[in-house]
C-alpha atoms as a PDB file:
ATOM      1  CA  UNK A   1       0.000   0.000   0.000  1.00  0.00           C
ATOM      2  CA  UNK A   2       1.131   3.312  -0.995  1.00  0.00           C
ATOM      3  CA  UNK A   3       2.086   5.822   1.979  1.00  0.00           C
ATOM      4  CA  UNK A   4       2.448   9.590   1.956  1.00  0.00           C
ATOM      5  CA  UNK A   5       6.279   9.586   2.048  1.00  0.00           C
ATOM      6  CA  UNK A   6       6.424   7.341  -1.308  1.00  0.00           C
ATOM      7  CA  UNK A   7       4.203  10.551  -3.043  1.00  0.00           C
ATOM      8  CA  UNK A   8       5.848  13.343  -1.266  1.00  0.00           C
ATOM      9  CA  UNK A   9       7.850  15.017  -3.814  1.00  0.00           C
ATOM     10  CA  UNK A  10      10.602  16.477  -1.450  1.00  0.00           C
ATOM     11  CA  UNK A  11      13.427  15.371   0.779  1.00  0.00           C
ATOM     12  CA  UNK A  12      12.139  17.415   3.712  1.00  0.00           C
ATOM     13  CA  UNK A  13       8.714  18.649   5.386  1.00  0.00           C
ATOM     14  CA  UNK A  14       8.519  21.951   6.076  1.00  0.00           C
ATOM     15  CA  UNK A  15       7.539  22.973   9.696  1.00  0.00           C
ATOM     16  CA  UNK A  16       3.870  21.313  10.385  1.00  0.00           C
ATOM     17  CA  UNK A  17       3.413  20.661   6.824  1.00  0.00           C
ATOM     18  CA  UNK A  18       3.502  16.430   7.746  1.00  0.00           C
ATOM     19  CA  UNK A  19       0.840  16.793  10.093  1.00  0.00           C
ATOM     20  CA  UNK A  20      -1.302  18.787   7.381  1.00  0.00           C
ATOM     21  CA  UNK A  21      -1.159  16.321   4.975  1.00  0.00           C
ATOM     22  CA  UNK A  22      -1.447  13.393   7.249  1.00  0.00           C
ATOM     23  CA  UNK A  23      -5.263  14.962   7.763  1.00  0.00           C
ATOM     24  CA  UNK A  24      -5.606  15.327   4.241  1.00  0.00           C
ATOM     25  CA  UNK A  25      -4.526  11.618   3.847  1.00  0.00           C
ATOM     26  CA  UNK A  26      -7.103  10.665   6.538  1.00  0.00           C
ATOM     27  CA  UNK A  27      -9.578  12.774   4.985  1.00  0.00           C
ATOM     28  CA  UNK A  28      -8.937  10.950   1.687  1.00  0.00           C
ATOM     29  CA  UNK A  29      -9.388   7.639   3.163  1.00  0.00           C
ATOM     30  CA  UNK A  30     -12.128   7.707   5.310  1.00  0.00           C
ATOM     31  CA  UNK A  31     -14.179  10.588   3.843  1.00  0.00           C
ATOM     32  CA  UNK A  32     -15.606  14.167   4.957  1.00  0.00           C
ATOM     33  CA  UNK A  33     -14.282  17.535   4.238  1.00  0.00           C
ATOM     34  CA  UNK A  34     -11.192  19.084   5.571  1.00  0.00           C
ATOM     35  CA  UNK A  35     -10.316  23.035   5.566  1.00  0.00           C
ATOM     36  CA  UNK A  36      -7.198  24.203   6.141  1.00  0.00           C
ATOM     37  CA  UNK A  37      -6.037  27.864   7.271  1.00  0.00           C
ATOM     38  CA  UNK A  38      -2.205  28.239   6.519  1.00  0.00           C
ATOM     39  CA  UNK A  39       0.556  30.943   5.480  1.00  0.00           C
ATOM     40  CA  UNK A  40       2.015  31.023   2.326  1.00  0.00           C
ATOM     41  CA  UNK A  41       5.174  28.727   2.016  1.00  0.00           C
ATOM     42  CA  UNK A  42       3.723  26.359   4.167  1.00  0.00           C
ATOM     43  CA  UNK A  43       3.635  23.796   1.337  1.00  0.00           C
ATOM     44  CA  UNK A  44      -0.430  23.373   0.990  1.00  0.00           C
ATOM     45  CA  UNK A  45       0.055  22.345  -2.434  1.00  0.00           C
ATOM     46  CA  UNK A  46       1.552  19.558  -1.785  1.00  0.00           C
ATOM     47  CA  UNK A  47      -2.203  18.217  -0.081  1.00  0.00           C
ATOM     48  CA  UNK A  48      -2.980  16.876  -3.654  1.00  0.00           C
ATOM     49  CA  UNK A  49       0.232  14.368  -2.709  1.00  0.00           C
ATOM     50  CA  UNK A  50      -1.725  12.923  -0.096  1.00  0.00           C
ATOM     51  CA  UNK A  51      -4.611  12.764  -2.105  1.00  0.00           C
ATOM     52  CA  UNK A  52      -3.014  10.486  -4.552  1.00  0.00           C
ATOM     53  CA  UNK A  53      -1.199   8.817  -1.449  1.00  0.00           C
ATOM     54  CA  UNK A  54      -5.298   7.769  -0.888  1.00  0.00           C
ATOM     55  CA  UNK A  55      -6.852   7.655  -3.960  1.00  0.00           C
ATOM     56  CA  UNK A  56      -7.157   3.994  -4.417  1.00  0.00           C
ATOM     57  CA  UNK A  57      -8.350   4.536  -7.911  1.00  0.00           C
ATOM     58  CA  UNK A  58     -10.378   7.842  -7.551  1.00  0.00           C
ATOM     59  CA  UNK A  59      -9.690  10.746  -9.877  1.00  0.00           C
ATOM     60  CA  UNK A  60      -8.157  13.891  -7.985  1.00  0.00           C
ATOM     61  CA  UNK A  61      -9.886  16.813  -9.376  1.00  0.00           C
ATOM     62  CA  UNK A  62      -7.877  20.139  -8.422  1.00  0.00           C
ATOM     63  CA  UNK A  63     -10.181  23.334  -8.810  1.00  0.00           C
ATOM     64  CA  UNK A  64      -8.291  26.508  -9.216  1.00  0.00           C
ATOM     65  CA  UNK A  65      -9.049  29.858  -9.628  1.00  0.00           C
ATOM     66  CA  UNK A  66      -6.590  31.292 -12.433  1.00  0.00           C
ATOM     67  CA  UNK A  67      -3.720  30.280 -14.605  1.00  0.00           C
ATOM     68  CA  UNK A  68      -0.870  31.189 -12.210  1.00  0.00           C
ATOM     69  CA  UNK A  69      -2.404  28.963  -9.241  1.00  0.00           C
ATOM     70  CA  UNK A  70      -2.621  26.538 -12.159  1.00  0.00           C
ATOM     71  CA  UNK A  71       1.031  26.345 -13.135  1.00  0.00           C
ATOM     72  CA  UNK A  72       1.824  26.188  -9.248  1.00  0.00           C
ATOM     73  CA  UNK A  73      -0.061  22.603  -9.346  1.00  0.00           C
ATOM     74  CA  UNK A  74       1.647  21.861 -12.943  1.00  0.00           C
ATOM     75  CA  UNK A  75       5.049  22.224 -11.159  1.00  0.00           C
ATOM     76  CA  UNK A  76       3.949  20.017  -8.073  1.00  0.00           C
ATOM     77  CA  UNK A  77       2.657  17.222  -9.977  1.00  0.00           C
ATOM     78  CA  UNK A  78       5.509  17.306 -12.236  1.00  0.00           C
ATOM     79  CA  UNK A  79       7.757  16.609  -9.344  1.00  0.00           C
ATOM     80  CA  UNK A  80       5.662  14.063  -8.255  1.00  0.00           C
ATOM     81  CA  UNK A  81       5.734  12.410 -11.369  1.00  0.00           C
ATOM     82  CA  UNK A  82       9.845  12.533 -11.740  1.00  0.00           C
ATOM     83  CA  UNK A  83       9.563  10.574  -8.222  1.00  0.00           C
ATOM     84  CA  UNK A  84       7.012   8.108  -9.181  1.00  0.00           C
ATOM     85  CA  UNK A  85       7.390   8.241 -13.314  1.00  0.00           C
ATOM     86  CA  UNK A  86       4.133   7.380 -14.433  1.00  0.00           C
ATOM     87  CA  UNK A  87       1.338   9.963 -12.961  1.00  0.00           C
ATOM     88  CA  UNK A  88      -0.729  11.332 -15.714  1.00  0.00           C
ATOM     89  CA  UNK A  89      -2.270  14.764 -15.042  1.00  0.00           C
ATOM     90  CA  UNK A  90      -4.171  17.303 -17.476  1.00  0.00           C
ATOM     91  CA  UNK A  91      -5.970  20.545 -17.523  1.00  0.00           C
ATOM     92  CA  UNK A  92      -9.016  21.530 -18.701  1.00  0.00           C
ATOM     93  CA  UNK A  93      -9.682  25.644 -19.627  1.00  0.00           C
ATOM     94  CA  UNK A  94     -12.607  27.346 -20.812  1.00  0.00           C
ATOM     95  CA  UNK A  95     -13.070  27.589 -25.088  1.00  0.00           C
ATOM     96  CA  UNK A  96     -12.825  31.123 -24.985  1.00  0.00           C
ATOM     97  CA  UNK A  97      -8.799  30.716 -24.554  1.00  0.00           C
ATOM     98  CA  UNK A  98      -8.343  27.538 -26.813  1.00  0.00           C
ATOM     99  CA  UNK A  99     -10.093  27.958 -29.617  1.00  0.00           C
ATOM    100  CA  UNK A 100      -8.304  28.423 -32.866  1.00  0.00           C
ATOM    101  CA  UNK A 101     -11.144  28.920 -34.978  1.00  0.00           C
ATOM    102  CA  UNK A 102     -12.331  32.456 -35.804  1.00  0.00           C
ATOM    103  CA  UNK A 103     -15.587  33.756 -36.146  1.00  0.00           C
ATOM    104  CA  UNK A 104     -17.939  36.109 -34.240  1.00  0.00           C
ATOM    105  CA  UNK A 105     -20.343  35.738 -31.711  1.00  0.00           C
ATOM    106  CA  UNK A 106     -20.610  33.404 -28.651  1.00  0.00           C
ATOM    107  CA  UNK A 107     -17.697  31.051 -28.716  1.00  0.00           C
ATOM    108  CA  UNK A 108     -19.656  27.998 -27.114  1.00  0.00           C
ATOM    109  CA  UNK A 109     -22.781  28.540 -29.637  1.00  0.00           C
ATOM    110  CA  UNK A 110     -20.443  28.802 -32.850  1.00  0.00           C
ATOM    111  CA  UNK A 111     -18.770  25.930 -31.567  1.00  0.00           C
ATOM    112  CA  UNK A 112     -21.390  23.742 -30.634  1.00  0.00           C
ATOM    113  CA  UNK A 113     -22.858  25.187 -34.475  1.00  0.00           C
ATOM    114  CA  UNK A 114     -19.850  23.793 -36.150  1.00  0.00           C
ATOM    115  CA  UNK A 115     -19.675  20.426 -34.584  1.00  0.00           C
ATOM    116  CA  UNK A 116     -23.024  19.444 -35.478  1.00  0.00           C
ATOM    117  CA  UNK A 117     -22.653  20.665 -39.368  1.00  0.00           C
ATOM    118  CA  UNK A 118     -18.879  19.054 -39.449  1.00  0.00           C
ATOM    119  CA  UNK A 119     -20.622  15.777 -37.983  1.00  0.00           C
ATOM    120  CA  UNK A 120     -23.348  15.580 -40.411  1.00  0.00           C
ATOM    121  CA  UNK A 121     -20.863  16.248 -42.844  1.00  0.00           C
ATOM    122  CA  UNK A 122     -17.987  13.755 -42.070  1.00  0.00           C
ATOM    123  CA  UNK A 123     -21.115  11.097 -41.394  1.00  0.00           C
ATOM    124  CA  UNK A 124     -22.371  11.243 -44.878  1.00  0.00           C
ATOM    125  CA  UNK A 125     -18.932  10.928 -46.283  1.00  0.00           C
ATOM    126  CA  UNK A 126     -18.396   7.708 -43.690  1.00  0.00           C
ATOM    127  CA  UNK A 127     -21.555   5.995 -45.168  1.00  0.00           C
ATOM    128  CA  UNK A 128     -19.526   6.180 -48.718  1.00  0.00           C
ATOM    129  CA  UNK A 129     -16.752   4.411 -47.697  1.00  0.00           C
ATOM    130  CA  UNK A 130     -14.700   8.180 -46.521  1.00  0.00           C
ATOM    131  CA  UNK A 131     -13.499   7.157 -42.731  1.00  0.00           C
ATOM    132  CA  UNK A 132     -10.921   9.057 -42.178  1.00  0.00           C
ATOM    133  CA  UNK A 133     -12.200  12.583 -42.406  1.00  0.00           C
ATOM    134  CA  UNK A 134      -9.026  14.731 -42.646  1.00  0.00           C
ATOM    135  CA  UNK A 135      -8.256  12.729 -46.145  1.00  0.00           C
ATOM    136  CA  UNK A 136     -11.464  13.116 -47.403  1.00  0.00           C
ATOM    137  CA  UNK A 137     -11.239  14.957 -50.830  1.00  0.00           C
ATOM    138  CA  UNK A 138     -14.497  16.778 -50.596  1.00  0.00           C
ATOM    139  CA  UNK A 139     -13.905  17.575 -47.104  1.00  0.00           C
ATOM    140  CA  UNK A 140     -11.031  19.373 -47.568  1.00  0.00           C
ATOM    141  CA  UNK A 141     -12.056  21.464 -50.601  1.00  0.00           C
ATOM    142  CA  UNK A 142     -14.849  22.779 -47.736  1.00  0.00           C
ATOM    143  CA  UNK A 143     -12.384  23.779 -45.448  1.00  0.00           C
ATOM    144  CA  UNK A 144     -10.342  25.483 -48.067  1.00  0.00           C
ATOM    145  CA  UNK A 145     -13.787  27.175 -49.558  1.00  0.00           C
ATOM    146  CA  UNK A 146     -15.009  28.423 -46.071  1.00  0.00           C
ATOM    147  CA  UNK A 147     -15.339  32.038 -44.781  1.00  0.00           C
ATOM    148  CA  UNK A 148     -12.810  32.096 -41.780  1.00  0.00           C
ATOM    149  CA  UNK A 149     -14.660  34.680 -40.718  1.00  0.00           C
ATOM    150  CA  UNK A 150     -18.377  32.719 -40.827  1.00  0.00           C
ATOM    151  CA  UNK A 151     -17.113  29.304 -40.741  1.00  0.00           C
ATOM    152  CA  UNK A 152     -19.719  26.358 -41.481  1.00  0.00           C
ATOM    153  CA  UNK A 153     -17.486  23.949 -40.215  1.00  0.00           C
ATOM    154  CA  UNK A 154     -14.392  22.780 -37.951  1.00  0.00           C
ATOM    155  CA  UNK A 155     -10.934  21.528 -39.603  1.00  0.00           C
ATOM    156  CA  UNK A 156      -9.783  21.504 -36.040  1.00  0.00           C
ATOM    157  CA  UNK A 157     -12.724  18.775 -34.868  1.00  0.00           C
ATOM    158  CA  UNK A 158     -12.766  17.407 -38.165  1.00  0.00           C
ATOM    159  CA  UNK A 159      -8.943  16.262 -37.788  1.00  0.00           C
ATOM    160  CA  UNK A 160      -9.587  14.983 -34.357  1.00  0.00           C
ATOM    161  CA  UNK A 161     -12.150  12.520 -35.544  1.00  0.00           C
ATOM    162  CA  UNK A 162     -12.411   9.356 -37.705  1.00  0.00           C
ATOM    163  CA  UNK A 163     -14.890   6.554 -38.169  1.00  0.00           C
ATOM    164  CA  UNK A 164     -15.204   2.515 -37.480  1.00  0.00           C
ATOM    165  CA  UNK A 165     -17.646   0.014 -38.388  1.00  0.00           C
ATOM    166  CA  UNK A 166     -17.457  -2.658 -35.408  1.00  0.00           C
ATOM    167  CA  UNK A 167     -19.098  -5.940 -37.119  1.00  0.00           C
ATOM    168  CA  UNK A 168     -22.420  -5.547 -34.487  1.00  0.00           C
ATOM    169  CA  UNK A 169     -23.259  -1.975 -35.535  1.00  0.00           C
ATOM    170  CA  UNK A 170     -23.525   1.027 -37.829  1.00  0.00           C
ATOM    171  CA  UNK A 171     -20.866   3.387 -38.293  1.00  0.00           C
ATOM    172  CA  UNK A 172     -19.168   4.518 -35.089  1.00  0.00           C
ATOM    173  CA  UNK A 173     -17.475   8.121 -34.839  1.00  0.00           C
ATOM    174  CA  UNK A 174     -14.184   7.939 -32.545  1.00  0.00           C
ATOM    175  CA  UNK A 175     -11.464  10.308 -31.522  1.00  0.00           C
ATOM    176  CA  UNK A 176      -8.258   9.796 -34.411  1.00  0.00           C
ATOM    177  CA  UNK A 177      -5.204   8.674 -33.935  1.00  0.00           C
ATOM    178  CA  UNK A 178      -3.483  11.842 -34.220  1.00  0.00           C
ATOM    179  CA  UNK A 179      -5.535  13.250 -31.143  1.00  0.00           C
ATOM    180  CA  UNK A 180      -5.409  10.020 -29.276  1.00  0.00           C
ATOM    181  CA  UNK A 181      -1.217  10.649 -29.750  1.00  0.00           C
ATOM    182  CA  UNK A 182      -1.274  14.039 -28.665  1.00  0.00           C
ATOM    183  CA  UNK A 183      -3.656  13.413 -25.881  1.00  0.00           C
ATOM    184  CA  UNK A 184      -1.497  11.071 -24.232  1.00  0.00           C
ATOM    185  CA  UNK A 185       1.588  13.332 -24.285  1.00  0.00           C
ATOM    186  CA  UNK A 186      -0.510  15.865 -22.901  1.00  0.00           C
ATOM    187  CA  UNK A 187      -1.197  13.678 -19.997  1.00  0.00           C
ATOM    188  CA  UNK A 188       2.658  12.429 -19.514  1.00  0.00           C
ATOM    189  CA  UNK A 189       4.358  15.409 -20.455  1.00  0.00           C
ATOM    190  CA  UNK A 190       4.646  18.694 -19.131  1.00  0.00           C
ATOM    191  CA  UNK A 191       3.172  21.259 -21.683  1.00  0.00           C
ATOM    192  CA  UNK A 192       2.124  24.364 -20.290  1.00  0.00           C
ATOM    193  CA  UNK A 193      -1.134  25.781 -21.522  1.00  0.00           C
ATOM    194  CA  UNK A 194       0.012  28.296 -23.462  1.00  0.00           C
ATOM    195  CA  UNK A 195       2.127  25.880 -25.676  1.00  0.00           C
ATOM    196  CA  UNK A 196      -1.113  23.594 -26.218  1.00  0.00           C
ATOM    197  CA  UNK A 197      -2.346  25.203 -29.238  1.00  0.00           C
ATOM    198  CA  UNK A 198       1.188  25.224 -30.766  1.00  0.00           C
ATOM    199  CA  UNK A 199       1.610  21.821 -29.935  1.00  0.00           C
ATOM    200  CA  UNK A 200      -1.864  20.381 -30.794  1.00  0.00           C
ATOM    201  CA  UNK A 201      -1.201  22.276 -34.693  1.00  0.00           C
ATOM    202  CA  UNK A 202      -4.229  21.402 -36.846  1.00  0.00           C
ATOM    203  CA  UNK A 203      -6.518  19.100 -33.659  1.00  0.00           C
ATOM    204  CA  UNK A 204      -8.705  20.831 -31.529  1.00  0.00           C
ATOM    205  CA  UNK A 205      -6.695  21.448 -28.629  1.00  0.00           C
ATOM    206  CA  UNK A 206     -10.047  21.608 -26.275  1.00  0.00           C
ATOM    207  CA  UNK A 207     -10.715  18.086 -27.644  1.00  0.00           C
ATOM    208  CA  UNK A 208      -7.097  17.134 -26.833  1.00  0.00           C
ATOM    209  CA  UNK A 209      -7.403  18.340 -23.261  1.00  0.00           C
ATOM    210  CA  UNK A 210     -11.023  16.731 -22.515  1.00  0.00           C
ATOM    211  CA  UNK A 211      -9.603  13.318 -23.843  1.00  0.00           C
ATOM    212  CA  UNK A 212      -6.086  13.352 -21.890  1.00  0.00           C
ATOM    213  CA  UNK A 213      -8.257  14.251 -18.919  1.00  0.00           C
ATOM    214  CA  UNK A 214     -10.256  10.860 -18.913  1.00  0.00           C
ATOM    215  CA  UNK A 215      -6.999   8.453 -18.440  1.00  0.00           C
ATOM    216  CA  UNK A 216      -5.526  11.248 -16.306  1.00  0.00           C
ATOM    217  CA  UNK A 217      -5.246  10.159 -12.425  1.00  0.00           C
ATOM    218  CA  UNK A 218      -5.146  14.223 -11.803  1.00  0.00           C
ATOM    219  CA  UNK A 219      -7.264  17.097 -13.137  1.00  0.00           C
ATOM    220  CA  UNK A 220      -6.675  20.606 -12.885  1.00  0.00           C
ATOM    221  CA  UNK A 221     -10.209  22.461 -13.253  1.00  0.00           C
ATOM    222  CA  UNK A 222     -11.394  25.972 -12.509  1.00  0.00           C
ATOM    223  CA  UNK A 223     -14.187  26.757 -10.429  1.00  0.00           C
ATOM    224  CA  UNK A 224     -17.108  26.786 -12.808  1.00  0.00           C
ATOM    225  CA  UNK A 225     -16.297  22.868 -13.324  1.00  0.00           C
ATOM    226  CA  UNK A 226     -17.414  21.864  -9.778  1.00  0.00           C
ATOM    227  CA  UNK A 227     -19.800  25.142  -8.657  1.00  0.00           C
ATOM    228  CA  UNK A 228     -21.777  25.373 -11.417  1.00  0.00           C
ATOM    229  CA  UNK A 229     -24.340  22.508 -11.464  1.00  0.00           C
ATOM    230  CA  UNK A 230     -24.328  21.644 -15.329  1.00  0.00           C
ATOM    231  CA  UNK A 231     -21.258  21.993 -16.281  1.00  0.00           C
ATOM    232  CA  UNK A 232     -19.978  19.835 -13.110  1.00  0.00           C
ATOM    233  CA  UNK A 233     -22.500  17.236 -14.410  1.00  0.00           C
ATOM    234  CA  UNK A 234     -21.199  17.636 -17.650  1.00  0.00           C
ATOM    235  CA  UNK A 235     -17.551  17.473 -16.495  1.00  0.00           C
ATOM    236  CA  UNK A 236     -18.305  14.611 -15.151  1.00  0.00           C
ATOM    237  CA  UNK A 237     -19.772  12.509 -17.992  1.00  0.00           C
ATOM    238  CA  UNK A 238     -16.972  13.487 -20.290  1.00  0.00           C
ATOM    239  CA  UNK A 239     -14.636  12.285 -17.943  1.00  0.00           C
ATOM    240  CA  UNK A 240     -16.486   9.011 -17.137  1.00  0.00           C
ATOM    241  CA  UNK A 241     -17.509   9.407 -13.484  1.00  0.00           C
ATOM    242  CA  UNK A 242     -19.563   9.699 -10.669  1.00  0.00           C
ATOM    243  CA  UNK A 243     -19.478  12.224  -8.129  1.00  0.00           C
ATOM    244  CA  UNK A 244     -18.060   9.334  -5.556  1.00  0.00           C
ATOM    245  CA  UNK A 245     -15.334   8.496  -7.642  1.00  0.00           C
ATOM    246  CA  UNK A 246     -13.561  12.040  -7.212  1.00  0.00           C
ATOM    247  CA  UNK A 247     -11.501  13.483  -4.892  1.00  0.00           C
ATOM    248  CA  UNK A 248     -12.067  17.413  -4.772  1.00  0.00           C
ATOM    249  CA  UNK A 249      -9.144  19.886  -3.530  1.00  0.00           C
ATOM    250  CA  UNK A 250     -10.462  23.655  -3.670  1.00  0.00           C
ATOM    251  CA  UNK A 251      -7.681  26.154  -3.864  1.00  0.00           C
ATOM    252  CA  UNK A 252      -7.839  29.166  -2.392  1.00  0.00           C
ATOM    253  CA  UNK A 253     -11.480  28.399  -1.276  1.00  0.00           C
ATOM    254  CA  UNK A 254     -11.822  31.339   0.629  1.00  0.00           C
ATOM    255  CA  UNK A 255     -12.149  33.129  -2.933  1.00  0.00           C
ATOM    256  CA  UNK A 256     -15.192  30.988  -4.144  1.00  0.00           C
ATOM    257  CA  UNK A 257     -18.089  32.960  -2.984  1.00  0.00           C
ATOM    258  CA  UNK A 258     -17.873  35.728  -5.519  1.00  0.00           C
ATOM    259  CA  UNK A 259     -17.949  32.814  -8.430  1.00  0.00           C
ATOM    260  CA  UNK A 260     -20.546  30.516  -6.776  1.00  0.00           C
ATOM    261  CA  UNK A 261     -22.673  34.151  -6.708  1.00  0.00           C
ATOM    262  CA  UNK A 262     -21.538  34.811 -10.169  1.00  0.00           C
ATOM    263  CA  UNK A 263     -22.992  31.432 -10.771  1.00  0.00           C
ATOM    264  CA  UNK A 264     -26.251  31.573  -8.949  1.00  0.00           C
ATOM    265  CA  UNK A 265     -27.210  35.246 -10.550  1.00  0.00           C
ATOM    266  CA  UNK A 266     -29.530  36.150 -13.112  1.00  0.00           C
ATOM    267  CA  UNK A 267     -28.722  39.436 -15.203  1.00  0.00           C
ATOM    268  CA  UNK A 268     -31.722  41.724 -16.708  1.00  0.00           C
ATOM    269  CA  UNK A 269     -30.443  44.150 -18.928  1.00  0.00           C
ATOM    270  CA  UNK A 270     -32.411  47.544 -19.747  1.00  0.00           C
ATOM    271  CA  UNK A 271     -33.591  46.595 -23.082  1.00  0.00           C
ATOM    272  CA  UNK A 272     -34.449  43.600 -21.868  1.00  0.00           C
ATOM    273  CA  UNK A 273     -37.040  45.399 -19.583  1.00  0.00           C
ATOM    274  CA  UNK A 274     -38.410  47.792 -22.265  1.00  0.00           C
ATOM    275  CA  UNK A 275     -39.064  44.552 -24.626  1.00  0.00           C
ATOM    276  CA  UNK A 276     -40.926  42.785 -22.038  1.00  0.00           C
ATOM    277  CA  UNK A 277     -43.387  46.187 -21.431  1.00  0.00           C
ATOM    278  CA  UNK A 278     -43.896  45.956 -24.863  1.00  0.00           C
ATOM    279  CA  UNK A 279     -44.910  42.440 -24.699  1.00  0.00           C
ATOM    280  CA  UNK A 280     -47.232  42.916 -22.351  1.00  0.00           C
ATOM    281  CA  UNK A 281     -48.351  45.705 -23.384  1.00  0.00           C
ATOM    282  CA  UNK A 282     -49.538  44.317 -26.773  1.00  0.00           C
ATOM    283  CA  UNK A 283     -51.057  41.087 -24.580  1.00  0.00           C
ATOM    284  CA  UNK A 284     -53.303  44.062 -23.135  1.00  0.00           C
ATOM    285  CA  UNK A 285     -54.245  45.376 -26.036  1.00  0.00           C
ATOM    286  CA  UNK A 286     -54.971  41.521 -27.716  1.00  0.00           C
ATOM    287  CA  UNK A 287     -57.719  41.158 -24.637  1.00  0.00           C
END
């Protein structure tokens, strides 16, 4: 059975910072929530070591408020990984900073727009005998014919996707090669997130982080992924779990309130307002 010294990343504990993680550990292993109230240098990142100490299976979900508190976990697990050599972590960050596509508008509409035309798309070129989509001849004259500006369709999802036809059913759409490749280095490597796009080149690099994060035994998240209740149940279902098989550490917790109130409001704009009294005023009129 693993112990906390065979995760601990360092030759020494700070002042304290055993017992700390010790709770953590017990935390881990038996259940409930622990909070804990320390300085900074008092090594509190190194909590998600005990977590892994007592995961047992369980994904470690880290939940972190911006980049920089982000790249402090990055350098943790990355030391824990040169001491145990085969930890797999990823990240996951919002569209709106990985997207390569271009367009106007709402990023999650256009993109959620573009993966269903690209899917219909690739599908009817599967069912001709086309399953690989990125070498599809008519495929690729789209891409090259579309408005960058008003694109139809993705060549970044399109080049993360391909086709099978298992003996027992119709066609089957699966993640390609290529992203299942880059997805795994993601996961074993240490690629900060503002090389991803670089290195991902022509697959989506959201795709790429979303699929490293399934096999990953550690996932760095922000706080919309666990506070807000959709996209925490959608979090989830991409990555395969339930809500028992996680292990939550909240950085910085004390800063949560203003997003979990970000969350839980409902903005009425002006216009807004004026179009409704014109609503009802025609209903008034109708009677």
């Amino acid at each position: 059975m693993d112990t906390l010294d065979d995760w601990f990343p360092y030759r020494e504990y700070r002042p304290h910072q055993r017992e700390m993680l010790e709770v953590a550990a017990s935390v881990a292993r038996d259940g409930g929530i622990a909070m804990i109230d320390a300085p900074t240098g008092s090594g509190k990142s190194s909590v998600v070591s005990a977590l892994l100490a007592e995961s047992r299976g369980r994904k470690v979900l880290v939940a972190v408020r911006t980049i920089s508190q982000l790249a402090t976990f990055m350098r943790e697990l990355q030391l824990i990984r040169e001491k145990r050599g085969n930890l797999k972590f990823a990240y996951l960050i919002g569209k709106s900073s990985m997207c390569p596509l271009g367009g106007e508008g709402d990023i999650y509409r256009r993109c959620e727009g573009v993966k269903a035309f690209s899917t219909a798309l690739m599908r009817e070129r599967a069912q001709k005998g086309s399953l690989v989509p990125a070498n599809d001849r008519q495929i690729r004259q789209q891409i090259r014919k579309m408005d960058p500006d008003h694109p139809l369709i993705c060549p970044y999802f399109i080049h993360g996707k391909s086709f099978v036809e298992p003996e027992d059913a119709g066609l089957k759409m699966i993640p390609s090669a290529a992203l299942r490749v880059r997805a795994e280095r993601v996961s074993t490597e240490l690629i900060w997130p503002d090389q991803l796009a670089g290195f991902c080149g022509d697959i989506c690099p959201y795709d790429t982080m979303m699929h490293a994060a399934r096999d990953a035994d550690v996932v760095l998240v922000n706080f919309y992924h666990l506070f807000d209740d959709i996209i925490r149940e959608q979090l989830y279902q991409s990555l395969g779990i339930e809500g028992h098989d996680a292990l939550l550490l909240i950085d910085e917790a004390h800063n949560c309130g203003d997003v979990v109130q970000s969350i839980e409001s409902v903005t009425i704009e002006e216009r807004d307002i004026v179009q409704a009294g014109h609503e009802l005023a025609g209903r008034r009129r109708s009677q």
